[in-house]
C-alpha atoms as a PDB file:
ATOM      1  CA  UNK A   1       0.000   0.000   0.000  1.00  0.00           C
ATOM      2  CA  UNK A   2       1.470   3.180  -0.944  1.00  0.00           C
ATOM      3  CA  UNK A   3       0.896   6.303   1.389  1.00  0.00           C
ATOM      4  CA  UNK A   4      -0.430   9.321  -0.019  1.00  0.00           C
ATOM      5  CA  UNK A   5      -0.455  12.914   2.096  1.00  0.00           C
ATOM      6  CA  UNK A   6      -0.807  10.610   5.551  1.00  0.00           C
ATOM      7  CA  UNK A   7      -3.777   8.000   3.776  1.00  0.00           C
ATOM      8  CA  UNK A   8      -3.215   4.990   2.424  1.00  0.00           C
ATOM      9  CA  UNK A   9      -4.817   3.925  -1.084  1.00  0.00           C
ATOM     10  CA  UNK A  10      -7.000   1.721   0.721  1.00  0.00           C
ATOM     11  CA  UNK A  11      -8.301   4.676   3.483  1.00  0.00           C
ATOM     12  CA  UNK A  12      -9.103   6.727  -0.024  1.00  0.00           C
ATOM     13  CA  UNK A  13     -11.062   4.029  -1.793  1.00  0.00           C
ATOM     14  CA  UNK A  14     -12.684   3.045   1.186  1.00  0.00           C
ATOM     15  CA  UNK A  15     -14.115   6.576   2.821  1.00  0.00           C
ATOM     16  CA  UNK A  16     -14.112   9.320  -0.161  1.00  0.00           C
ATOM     17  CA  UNK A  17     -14.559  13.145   0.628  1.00  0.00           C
ATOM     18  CA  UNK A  18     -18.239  13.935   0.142  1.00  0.00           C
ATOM     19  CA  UNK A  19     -17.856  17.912   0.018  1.00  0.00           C
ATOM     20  CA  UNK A  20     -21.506  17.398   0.011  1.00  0.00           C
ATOM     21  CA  UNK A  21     -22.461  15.318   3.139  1.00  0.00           C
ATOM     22  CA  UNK A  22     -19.749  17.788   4.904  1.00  0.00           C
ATOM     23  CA  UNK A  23     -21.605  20.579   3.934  1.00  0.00           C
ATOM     24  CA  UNK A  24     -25.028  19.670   5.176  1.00  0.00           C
ATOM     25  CA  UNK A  25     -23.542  18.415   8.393  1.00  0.00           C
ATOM     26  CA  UNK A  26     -22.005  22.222   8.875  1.00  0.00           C
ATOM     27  CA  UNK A  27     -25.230  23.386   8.004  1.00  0.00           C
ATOM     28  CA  UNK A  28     -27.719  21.753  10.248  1.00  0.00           C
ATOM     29  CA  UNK A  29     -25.159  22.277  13.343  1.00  0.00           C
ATOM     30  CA  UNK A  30     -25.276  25.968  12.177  1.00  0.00           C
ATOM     31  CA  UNK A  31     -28.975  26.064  12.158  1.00  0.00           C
ATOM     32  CA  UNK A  32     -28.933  24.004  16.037  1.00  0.00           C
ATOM     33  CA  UNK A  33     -27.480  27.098  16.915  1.00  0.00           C
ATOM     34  CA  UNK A  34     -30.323  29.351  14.769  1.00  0.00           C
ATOM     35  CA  UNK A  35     -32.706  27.548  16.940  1.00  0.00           C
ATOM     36  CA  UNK A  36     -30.992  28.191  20.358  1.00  0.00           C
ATOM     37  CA  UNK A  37     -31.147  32.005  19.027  1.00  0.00           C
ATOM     38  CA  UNK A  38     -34.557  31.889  18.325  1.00  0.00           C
ATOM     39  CA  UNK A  39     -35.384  30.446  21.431  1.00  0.00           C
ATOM     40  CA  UNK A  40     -33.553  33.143  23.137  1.00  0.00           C
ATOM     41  CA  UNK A  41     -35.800  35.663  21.345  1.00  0.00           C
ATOM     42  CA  UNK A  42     -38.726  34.145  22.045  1.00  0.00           C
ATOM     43  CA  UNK A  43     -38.135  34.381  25.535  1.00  0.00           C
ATOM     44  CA  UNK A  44     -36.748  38.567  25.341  1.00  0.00           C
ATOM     45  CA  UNK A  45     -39.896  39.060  23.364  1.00  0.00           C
ATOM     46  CA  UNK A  46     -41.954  37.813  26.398  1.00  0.00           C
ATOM     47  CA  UNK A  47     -40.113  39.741  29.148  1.00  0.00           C
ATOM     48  CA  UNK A  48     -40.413  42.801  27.036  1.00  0.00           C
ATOM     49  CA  UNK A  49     -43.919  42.039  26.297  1.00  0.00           C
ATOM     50  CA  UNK A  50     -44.916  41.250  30.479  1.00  0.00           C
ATOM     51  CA  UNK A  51     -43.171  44.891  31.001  1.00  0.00           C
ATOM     52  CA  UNK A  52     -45.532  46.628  28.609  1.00  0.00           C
ATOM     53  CA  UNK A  53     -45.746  49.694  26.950  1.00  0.00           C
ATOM     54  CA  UNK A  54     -44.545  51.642  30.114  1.00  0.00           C
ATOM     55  CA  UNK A  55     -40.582  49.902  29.619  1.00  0.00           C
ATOM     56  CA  UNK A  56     -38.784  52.532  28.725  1.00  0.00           C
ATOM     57  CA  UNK A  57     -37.088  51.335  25.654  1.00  0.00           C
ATOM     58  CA  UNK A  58     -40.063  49.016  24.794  1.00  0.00           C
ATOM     59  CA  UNK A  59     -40.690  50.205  21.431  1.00  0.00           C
ATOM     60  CA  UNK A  60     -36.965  49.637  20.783  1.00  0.00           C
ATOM     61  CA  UNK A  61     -36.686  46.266  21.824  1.00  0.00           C
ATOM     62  CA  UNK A  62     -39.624  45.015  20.023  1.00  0.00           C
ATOM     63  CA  UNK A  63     -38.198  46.513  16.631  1.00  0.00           C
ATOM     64  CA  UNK A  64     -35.040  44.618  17.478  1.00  0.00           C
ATOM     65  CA  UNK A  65     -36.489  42.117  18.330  1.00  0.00           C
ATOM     66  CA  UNK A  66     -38.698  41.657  15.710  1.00  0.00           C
ATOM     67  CA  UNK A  67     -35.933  42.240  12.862  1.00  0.00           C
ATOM     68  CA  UNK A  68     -33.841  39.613  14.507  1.00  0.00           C
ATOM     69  CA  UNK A  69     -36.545  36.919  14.176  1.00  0.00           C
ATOM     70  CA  UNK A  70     -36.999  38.084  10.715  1.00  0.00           C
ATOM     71  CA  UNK A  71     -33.190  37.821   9.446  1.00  0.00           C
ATOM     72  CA  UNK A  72     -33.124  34.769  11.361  1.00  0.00           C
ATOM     73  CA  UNK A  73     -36.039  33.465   9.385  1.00  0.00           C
ATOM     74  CA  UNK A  74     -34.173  34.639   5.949  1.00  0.00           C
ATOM     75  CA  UNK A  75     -30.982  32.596   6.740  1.00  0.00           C
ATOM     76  CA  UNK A  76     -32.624  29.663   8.042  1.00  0.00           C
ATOM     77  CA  UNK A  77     -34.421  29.340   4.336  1.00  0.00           C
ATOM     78  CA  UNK A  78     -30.878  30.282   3.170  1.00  0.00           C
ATOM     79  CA  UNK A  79     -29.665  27.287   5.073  1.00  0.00           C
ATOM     80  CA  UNK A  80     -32.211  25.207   3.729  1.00  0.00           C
ATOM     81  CA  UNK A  81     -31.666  25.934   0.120  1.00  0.00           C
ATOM     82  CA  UNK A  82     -28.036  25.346   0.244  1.00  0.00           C
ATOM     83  CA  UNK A  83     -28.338  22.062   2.246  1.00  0.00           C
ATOM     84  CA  UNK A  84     -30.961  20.730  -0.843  1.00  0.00           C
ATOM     85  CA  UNK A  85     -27.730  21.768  -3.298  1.00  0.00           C
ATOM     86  CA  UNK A  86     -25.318  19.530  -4.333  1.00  0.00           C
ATOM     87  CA  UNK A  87     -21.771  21.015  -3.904  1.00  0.00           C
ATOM     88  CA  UNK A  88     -20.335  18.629  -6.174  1.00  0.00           C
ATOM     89  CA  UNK A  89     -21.841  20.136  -9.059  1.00  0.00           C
ATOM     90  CA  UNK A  90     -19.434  22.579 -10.119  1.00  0.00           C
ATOM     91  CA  UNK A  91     -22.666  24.824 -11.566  1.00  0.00           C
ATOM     92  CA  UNK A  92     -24.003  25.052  -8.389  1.00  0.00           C
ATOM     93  CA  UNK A  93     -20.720  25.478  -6.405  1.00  0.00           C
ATOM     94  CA  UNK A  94     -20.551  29.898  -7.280  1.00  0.00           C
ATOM     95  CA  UNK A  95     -24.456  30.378  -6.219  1.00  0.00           C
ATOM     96  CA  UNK A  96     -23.732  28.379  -3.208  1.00  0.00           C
ATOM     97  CA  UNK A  97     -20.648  30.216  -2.185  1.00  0.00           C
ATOM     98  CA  UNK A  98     -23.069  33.246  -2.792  1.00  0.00           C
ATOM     99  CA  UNK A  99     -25.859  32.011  -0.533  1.00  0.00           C
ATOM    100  CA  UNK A 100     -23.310  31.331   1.941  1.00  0.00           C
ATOM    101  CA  UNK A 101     -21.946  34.504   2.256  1.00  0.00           C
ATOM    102  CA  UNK A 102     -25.311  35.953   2.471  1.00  0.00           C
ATOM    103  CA  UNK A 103     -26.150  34.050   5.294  1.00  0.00           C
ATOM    104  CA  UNK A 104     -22.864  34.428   7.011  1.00  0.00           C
ATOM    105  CA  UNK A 105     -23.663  38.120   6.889  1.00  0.00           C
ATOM    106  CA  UNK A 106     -27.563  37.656   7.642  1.00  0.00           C
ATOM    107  CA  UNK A 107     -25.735  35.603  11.014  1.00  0.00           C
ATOM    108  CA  UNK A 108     -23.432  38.292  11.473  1.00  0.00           C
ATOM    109  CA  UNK A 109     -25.798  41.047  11.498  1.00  0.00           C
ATOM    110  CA  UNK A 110     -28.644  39.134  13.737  1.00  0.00           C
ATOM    111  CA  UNK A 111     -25.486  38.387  16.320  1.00  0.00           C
ATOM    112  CA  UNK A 112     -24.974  42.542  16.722  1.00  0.00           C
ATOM    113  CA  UNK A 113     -28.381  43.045  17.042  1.00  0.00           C
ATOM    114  CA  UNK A 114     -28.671  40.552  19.578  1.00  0.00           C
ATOM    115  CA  UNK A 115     -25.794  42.257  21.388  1.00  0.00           C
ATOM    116  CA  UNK A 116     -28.503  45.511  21.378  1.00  0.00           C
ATOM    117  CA  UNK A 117     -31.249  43.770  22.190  1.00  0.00           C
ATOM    118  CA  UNK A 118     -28.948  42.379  25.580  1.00  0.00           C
ATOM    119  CA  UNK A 119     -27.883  45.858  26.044  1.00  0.00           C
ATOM    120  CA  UNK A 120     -31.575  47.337  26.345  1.00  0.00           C
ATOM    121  CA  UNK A 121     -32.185  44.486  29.367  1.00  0.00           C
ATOM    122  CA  UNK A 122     -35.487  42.666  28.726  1.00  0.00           C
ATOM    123  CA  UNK A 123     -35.066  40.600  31.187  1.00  0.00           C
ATOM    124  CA  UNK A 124     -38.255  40.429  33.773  1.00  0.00           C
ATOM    125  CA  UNK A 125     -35.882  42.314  37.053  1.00  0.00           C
ATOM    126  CA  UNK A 126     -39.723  43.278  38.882  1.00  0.00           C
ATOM    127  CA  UNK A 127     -39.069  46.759  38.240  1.00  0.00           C
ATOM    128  CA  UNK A 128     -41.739  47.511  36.263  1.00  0.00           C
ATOM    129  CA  UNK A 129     -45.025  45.768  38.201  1.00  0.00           C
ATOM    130  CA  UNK A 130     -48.034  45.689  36.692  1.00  0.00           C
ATOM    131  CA  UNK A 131     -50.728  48.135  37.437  1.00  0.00           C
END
């Protein structure tokens, strides 16, 4: 068996690269973590929500809020798309790098407005009881 950058022949013919199988893996793991953001919005939008209209930033918050579900909506169908894509095709392989760097920024833009969504504080603290 000859070696071959650290596999054998036999390790190559055996367990081929699938670009594509690695690429829906990194996907749904990406979109575990879409979920765990949601999740966390779900629960900012009801402790904004149980403070009312008299929270100081609450206008605010729910436009965050509500933007940040909504990107995070857009690059979860992103996500979806490219997983149904084969990467192998080479036609497919430039509108996929293109629908992954839109989500990458749809991610990186719902991540900062997450951080100013923490910043406001929606969390429930009892200051604001209802009436």
């Amino acid at each position: 068996m000859q070696v071959t950058r650290g596999r054998t022949e036999r390790q190559d013919a055996e367990i081929p690269l699938n670009l594509n199988h690695y690429a829906t893996k990194k996907t749904a793991a990406e979109s575990m973590l879409d979920i765990a953001l949601v999740l966390a919005n779900a629960a900012q939008l009801k402790a904004v929500l149980e403070q009312g209209p008299d929270f100081r930033y609450y206008t605010v918050v729910l436009a965050l809020i509500g933007s940040s579900l909504l990107l995070q909506m857009l690059a979860g169908v992103l996500f979806v798309a490219m997983a149904r894509k084969d990467l192998n095709n080479v036609d497919n392989q430039r509108k996929l790098n293109i629908m992954n760097n839109l989500a990458t920024g749809l991610v990186f833009i719902t991540a900062i407005i997450n951080i100013f969504i923490t910043a406001f504080g929606v969390q429930k603290t009892g200051l604001y009881p209802k009436t």
